[in-house]
N, C-alpha and C. Protein backbone atom coordinates (compact mmCIF):
# COMPACT_ATOMS: atom_id res chain seq x y z
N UNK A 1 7.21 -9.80 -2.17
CA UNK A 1 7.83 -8.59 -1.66
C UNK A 1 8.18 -8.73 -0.19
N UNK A 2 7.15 -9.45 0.82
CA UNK A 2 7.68 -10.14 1.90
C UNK A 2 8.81 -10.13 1.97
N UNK A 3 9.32 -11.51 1.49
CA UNK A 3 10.66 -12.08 1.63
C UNK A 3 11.38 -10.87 1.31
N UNK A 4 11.24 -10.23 0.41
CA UNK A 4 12.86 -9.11 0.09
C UNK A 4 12.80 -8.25 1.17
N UNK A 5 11.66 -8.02 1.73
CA UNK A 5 11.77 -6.71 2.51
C UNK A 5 12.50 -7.90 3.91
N UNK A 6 12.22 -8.99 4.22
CA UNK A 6 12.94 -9.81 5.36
C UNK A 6 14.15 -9.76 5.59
N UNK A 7 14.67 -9.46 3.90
CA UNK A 7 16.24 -10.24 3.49
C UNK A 7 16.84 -8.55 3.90
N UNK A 8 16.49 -7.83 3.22
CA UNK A 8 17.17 -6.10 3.33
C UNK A 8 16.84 -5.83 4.65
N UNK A 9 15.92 -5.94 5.64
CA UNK A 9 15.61 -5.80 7.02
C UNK A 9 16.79 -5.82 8.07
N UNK A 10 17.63 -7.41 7.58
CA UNK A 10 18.80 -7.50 8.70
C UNK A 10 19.72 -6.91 8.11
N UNK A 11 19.81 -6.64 7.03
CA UNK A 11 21.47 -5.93 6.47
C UNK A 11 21.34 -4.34 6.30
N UNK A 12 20.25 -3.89 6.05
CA UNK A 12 20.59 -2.00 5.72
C UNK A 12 20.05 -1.86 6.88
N UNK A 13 20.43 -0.39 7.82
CA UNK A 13 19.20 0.18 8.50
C UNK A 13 18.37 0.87 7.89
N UNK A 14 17.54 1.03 9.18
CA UNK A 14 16.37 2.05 8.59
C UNK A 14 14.48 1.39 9.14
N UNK A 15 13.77 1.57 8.50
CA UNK A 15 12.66 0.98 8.61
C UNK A 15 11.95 1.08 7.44
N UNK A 16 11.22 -0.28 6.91
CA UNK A 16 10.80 -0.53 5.63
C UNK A 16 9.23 -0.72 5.93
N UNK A 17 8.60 -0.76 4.90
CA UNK A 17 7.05 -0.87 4.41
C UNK A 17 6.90 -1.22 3.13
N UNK A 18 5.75 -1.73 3.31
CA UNK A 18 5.20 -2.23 1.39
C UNK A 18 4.05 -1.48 1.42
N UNK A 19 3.81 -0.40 0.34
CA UNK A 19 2.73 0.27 -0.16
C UNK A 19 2.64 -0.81 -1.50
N UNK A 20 1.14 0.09 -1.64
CA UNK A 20 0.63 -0.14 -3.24
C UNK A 20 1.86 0.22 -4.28
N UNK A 21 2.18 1.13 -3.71
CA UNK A 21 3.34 1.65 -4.67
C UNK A 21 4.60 1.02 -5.04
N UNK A 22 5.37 -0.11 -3.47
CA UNK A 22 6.33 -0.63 -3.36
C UNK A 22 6.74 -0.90 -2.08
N UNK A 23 7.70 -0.64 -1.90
CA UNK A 23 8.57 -0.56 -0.66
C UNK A 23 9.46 0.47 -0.26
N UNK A 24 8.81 1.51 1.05
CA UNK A 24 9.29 2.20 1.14
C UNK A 24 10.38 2.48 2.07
N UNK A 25 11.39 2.78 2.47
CA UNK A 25 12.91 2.58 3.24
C UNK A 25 13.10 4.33 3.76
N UNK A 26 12.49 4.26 5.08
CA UNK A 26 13.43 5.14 5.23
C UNK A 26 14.62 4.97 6.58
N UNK A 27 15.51 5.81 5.56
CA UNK A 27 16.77 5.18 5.79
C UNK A 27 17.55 6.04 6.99
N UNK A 28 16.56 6.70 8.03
CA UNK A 28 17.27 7.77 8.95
C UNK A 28 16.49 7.35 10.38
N UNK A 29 17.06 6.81 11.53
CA UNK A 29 16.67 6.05 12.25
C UNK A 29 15.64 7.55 13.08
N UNK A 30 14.25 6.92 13.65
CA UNK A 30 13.42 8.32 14.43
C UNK A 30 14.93 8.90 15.50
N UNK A 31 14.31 10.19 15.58
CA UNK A 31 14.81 11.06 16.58
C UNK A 31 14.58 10.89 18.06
N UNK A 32 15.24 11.85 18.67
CA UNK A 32 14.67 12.03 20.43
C UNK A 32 13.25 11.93 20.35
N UNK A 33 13.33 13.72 19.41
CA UNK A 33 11.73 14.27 19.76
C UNK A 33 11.00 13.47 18.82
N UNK A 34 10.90 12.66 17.66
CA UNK A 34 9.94 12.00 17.23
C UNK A 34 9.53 10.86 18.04
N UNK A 35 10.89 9.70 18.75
CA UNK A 35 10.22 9.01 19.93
C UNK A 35 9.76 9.82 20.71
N UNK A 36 9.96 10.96 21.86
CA UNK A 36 9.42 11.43 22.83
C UNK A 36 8.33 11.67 22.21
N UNK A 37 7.51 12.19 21.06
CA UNK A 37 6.64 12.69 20.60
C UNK A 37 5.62 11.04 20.88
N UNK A 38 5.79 10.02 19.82
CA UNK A 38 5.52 9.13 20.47
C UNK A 38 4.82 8.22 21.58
N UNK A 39 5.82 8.66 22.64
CA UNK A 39 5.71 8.21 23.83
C UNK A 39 4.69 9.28 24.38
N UNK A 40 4.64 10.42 24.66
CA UNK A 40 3.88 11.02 24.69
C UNK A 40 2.53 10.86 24.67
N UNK A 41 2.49 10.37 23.28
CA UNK A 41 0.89 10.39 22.89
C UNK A 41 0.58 8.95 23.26
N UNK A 42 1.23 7.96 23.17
CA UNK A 42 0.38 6.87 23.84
C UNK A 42 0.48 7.07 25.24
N UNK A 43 1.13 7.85 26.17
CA UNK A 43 0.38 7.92 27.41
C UNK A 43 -0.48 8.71 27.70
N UNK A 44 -0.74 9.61 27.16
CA UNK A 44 -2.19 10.89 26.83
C UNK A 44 -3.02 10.04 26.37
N UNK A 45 -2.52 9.30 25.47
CA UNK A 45 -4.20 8.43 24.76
C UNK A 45 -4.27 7.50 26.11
N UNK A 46 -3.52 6.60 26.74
CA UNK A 46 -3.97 5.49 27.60
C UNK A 46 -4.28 6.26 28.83
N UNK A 47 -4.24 7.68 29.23
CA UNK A 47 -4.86 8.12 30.38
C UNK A 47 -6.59 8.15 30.28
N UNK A 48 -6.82 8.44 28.93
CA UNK A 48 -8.13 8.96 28.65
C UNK A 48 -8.95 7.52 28.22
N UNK A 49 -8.12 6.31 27.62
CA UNK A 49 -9.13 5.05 27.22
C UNK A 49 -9.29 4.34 28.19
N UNK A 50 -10.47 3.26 27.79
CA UNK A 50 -10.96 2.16 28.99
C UNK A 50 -9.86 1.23 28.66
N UNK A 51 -10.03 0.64 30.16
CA UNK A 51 -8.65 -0.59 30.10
C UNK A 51 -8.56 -1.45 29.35
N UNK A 52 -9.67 -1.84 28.58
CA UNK A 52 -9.55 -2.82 27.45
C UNK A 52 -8.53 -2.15 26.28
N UNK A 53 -8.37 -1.44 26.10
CA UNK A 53 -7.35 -0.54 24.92
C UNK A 53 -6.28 -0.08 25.43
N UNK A 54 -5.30 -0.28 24.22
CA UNK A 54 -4.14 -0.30 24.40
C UNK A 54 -3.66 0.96 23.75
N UNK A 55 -2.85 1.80 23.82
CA UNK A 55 -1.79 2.11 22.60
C UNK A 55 -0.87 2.02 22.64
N UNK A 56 -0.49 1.49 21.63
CA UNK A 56 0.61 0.67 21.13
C UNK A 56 1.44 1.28 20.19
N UNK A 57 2.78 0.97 20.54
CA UNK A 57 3.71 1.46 19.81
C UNK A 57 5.12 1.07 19.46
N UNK A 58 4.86 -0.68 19.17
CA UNK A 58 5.74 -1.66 18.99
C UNK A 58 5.65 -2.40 18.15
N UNK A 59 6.06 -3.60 18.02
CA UNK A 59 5.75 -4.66 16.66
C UNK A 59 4.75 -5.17 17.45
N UNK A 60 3.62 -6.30 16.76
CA UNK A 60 3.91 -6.85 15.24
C UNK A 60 3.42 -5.39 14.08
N UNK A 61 3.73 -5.08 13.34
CA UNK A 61 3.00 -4.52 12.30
C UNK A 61 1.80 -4.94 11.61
N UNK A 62 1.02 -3.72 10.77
CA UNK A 62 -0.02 -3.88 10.20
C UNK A 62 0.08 -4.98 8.84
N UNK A 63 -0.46 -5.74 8.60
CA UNK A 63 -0.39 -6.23 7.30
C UNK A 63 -1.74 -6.53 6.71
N UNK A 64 -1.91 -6.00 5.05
CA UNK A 64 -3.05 -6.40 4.67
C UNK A 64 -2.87 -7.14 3.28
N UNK A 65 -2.77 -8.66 3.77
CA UNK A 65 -2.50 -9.15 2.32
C UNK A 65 -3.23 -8.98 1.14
N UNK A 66 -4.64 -8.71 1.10
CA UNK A 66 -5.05 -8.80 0.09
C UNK A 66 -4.68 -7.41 -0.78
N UNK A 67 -4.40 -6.46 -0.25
CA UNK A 67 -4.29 -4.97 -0.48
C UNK A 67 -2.35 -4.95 -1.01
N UNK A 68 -1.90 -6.40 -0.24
CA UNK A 68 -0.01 -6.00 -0.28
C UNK A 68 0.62 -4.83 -0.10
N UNK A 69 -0.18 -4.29 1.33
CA UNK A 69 0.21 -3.27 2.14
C UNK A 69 0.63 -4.07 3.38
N UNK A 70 1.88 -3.58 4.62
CA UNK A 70 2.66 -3.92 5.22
C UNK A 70 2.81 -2.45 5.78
N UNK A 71 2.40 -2.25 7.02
CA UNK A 71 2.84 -0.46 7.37
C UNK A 71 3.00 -1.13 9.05
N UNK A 72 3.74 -0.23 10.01
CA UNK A 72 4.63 -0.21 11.16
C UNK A 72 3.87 1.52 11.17
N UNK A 73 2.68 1.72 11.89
CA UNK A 73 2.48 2.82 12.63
C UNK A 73 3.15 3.49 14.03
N UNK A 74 3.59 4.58 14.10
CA UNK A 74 4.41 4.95 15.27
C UNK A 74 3.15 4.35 16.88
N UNK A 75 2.31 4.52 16.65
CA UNK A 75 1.29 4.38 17.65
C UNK A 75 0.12 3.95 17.20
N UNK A 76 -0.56 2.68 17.41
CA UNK A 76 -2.33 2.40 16.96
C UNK A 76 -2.96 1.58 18.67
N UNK A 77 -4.37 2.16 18.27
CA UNK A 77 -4.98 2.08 19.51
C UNK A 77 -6.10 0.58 19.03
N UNK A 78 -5.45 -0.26 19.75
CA UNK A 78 -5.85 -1.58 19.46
C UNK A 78 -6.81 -2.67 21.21
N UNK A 79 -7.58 -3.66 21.07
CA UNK A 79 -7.82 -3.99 22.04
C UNK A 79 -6.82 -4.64 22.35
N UNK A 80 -6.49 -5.07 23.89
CA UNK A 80 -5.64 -6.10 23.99
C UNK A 80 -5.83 -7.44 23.49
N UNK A 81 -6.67 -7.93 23.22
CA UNK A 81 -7.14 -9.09 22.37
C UNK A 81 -6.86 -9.58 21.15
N UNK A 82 -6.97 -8.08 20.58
CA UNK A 82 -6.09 -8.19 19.39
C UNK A 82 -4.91 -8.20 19.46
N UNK A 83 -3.96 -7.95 20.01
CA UNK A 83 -2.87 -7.69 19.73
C UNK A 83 -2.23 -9.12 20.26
N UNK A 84 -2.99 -9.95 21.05
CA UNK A 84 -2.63 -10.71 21.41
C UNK A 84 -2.41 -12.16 19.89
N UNK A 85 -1.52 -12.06 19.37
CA UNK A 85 -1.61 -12.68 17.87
C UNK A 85 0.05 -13.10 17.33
N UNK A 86 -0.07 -14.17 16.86
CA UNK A 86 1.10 -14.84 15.97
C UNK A 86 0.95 -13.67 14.67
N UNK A 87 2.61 -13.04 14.50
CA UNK A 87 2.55 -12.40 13.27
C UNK A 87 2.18 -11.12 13.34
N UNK A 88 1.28 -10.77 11.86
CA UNK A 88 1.24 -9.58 11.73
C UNK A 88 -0.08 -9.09 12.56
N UNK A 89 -0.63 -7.74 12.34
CA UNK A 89 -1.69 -7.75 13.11
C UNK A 89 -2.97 -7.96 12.09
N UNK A 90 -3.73 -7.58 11.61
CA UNK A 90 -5.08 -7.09 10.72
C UNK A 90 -5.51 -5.85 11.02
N UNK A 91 -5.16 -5.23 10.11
CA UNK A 91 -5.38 -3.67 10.44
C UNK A 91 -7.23 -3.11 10.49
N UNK A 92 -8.12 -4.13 10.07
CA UNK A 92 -9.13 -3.98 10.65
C UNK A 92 -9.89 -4.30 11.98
N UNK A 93 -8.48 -4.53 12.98
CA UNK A 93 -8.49 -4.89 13.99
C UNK A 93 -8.34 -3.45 15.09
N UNK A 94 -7.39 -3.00 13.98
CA UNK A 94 -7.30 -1.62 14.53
C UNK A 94 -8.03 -0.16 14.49
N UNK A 95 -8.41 0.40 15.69
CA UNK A 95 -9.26 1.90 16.04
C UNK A 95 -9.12 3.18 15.43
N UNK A 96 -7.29 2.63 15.75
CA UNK A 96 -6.81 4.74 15.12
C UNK A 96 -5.45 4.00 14.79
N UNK A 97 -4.85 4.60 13.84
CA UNK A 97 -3.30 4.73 13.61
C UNK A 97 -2.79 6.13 13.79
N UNK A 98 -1.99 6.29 14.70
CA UNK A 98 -1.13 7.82 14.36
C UNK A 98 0.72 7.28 14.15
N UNK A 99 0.37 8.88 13.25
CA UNK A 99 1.84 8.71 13.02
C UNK A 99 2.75 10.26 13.08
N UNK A 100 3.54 10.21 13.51
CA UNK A 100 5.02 11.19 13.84
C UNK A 100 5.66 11.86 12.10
N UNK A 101 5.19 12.63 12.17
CA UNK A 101 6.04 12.85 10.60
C UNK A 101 7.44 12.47 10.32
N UNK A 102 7.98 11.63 9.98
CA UNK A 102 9.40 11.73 9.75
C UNK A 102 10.03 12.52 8.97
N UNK A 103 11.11 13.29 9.48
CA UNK A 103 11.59 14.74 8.81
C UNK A 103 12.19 13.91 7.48
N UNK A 104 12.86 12.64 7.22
CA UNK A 104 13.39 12.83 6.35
C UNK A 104 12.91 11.95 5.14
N UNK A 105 11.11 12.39 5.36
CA UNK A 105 10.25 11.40 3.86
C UNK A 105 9.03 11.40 5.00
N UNK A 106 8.88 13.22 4.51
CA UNK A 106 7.62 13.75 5.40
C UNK A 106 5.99 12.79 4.54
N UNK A 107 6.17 13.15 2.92
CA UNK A 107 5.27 12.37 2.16
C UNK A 107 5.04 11.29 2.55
N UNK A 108 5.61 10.33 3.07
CA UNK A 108 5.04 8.40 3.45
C UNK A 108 4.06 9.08 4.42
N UNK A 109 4.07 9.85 5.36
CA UNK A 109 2.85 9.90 6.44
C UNK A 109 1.80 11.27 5.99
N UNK A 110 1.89 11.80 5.31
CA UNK A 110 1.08 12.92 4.43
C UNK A 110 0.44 12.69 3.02
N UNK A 111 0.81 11.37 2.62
CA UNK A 111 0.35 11.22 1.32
C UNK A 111 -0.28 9.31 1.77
N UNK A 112 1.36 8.91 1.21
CA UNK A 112 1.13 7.31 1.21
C UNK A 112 0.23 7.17 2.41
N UNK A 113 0.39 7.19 3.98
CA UNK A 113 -0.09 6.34 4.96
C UNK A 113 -1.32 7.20 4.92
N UNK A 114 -2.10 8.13 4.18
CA UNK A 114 -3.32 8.48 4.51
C UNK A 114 -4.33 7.70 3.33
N UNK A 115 -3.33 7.46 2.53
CA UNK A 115 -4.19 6.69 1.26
C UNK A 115 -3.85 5.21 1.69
N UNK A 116 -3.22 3.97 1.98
CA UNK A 116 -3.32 2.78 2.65
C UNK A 116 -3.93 2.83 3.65
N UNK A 117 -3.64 3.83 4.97
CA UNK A 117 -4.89 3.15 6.28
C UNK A 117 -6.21 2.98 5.69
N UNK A 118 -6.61 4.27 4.51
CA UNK A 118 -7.76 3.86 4.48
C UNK A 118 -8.37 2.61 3.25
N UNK A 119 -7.29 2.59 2.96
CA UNK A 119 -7.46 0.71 1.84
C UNK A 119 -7.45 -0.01 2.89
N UNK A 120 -6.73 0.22 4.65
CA UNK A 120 -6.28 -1.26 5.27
C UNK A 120 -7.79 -1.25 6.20
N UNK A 121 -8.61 -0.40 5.88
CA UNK A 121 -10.17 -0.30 6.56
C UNK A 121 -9.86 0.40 8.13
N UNK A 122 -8.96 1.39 8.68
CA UNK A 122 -8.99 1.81 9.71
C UNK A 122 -9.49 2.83 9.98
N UNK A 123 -10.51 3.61 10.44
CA UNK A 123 -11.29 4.10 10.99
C UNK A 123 -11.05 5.45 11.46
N UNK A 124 -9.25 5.66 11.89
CA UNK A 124 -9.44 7.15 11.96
C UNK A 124 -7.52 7.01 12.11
N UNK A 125 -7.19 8.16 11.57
CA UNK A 125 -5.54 8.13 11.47
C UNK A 125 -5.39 9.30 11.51
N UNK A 126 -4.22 9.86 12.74
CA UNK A 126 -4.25 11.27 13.06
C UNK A 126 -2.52 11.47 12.48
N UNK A 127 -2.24 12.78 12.21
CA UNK A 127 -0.80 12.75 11.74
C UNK A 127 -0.31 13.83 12.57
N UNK A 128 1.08 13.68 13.23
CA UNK A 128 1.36 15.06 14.16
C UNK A 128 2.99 15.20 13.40
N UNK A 129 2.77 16.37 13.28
CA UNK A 129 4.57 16.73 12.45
C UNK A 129 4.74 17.91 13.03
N UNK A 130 6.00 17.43 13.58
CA UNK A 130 6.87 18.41 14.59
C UNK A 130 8.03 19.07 14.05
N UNK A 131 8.02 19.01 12.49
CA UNK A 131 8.53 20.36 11.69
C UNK A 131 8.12 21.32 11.96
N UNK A 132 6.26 21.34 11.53
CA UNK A 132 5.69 22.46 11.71
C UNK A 132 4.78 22.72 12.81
N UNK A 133 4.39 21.97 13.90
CA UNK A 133 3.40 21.61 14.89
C UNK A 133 2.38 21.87 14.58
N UNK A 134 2.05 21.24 13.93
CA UNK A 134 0.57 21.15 13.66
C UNK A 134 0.68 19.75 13.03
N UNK A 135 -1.13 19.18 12.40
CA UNK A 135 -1.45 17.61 12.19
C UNK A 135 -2.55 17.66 11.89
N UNK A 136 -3.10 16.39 11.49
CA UNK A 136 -4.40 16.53 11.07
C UNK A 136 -4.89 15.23 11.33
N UNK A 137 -6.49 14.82 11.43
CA UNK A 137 -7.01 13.37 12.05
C UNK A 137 -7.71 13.56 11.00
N UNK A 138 -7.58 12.28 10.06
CA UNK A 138 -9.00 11.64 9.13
C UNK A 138 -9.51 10.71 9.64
N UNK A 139 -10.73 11.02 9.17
CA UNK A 139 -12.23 9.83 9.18
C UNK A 139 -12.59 9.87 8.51
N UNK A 140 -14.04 9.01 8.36
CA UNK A 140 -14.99 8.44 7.41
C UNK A 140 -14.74 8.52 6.29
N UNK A 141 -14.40 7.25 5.75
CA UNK A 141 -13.36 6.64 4.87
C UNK A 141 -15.11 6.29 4.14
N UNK A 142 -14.97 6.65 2.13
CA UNK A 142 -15.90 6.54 1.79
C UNK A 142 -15.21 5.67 0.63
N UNK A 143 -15.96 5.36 -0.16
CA UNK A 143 -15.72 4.32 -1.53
C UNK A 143 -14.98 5.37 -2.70
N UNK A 144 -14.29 5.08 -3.24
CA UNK A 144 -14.09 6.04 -4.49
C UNK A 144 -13.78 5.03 -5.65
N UNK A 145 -13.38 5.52 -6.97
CA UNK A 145 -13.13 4.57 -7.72
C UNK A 145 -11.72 4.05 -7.69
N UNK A 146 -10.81 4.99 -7.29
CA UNK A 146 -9.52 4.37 -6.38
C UNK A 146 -9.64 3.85 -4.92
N UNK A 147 -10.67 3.03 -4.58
CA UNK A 147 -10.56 2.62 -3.55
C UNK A 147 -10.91 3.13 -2.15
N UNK A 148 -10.99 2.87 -0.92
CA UNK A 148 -11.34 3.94 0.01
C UNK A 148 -10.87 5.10 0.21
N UNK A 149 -11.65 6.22 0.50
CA UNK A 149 -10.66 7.55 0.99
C UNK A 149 -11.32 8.22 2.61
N UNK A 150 -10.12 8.70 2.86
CA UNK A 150 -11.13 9.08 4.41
C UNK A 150 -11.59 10.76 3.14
N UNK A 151 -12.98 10.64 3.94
CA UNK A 151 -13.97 11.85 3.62
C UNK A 151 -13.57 12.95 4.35
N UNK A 152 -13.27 13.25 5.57
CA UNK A 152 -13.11 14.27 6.44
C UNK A 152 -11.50 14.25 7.29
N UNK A 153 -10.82 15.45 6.97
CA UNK A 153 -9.96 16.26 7.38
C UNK A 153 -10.13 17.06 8.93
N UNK A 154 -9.35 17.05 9.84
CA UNK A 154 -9.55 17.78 10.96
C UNK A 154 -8.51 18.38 10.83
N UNK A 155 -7.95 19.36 11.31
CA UNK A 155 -6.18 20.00 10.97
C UNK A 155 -6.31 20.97 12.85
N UNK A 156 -5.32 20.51 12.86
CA UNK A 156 -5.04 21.29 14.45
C UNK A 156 -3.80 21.83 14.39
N UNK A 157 -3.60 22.70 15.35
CA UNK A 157 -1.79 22.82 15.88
C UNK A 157 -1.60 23.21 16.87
N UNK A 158 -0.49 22.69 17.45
CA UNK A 158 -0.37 21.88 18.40
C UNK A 158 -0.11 23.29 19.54
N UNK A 159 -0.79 22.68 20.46
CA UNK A 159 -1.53 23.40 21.74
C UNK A 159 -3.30 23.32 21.98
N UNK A 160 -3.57 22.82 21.03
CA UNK A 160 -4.96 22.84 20.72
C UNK A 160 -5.18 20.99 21.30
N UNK A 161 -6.50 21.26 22.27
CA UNK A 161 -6.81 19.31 22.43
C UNK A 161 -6.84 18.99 20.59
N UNK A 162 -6.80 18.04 20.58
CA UNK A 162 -7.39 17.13 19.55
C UNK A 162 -8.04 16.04 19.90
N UNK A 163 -9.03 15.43 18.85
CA UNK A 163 -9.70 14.10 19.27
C UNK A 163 -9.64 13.51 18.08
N UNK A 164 -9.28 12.08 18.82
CA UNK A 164 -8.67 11.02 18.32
C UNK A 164 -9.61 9.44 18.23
N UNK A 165 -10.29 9.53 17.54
CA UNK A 165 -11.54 8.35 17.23
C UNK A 165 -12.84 9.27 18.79
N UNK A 166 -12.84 8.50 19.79
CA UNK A 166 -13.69 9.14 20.73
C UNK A 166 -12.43 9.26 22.30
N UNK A 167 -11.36 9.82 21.79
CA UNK A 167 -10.31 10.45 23.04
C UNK A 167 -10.17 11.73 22.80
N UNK A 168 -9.52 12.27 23.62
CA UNK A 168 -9.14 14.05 23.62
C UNK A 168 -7.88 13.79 24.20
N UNK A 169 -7.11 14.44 23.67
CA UNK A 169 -6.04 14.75 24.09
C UNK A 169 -5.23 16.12 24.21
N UNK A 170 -4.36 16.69 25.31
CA UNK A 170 -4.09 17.49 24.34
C UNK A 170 -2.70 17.68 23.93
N UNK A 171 -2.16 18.50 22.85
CA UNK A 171 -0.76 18.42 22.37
C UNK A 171 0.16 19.35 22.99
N UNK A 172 -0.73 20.38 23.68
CA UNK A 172 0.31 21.06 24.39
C UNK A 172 1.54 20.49 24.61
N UNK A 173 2.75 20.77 24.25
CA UNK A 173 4.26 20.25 25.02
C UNK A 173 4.76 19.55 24.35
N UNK A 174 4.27 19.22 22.64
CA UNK A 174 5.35 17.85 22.36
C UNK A 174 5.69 18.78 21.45
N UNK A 175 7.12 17.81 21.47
CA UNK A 175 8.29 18.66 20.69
C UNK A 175 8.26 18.96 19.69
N UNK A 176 9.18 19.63 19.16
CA UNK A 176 8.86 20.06 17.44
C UNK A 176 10.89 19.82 17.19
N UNK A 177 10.53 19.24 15.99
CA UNK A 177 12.07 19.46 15.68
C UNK A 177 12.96 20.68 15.18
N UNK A 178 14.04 20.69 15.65
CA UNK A 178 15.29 22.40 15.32
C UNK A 178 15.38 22.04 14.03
N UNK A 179 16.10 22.85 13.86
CA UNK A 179 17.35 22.81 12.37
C UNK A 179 17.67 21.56 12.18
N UNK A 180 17.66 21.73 10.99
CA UNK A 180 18.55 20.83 10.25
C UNK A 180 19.73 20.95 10.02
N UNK A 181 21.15 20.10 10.55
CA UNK A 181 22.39 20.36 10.49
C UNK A 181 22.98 20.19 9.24
C-alpha cells in the first residue's frame, strides 16, 4: 500500500494515509484557520515544554508497520532525538498527537485517528475542531479485544485551558471556521 500511496502522492492533490481500513485521501488542501489553528498550538505547547521537546508540525510522518498504519498528524510533541531520523518516525516515539478537524472528512480525526493513535501506542491525542470549537484529549489507552482503546475522554471548548499529556494550554483565540460557500 506504500508504494501506491507514493505513486498517487505526486499526481492527485490532497493528503493521504493508510488506516486499518485503507487509504484515506483527503482531497481539500487545510485552510487559513486550520493552519493558523495549527501554528498556534505548537507555539502554546513549545512556550509551556522543556527544551528537549519539540512540537512538531511537519514531515516525516508516523508509520507503524506492523499495524500498516501511516498517519501525518497536524502537530505531535516529540523529543528532538527522535525526530532526528531517516524516514518515517515510530509513533511510539511519540508523547501527544493533535489534530485540527478537517471540515471536509471531519470522521478521519473523530473516529479513524482516535482508534490508530491508540493501535500506534501513543499516549495522549487531543482533537480541536473549529466547526464547532470545542475538542477533546484521550488517554490511557487500555487492551480490548479490538486492540488498544484510549479509556478516558476529556471534552473542552474552546476558551477553556486544556491539558495536553502534562502541558496547559489555553485555546482562547483560535479560529473557528465560517460558512461553507
Amino acid at each position: 500500500m506504500r508504494d501506491v500511496l507514493r505513486s498517487m502522492a505526486d499526481t492527485l492533490p490532497g493528503k493521504f494515509e493508510i488506516t486499518g481500513e485503507g487509504i484515506v485521501h483527503d482531497l481539500i488542501s487545510p485552510n487559513g484557520h486550520h493552519e493558523l489553528t495549527r501554528l498556534l498550538l505548537r507555539r502554546r505547547l513549545e512556550k509551556v515544554m522543556p527544551d528537549a521537546l519539540l512540537a512538531h508540525n511537519g514531515t516525516p510522518v508516523l508509520e507503524d508497520e506492523p499495524e500498516s498504519i501511516l498517519r501525518h498528524p497536524d502537530v505531535m510533541v516529540i523529543t528532538w532525538e527522535n525526530l532526528d531520523t531517516e524516514g518515517s518516525i515510530d509513533p511510539r516515539d511519540v508523547l501527544a498527537a493533535i489534530e485540527v478537524v478537517s471540515r471536509s472528512n471531519p470522521d478521519n480525526d473523530w473516529v479513524g485517528k482516535v482508534r490508530d493513535y491508540a493501535l500506534m501506542g501513543i499516549p495522549v491525542y487531543a482533537v480541536f475542531d473549529p466547526r464547532t470549537g470545542t475538542g477533546a484529549v484521550f488517554t490511557d489507552t487500555h487492551p480490548t479485544p479490538a486492540g488498544p482503546r484510549y479509556a478516558t475522554r476529556k471534552d473542552f471548548v474552546y476558551g477553556e485551558d486544556v491539558t495536553i499529556a502534562d502541558w496547559t494550554i489555553p485555546t482562547r483565540g483560535l479560529p473557528l471556521y465560517g460558512p461553507t460557500k
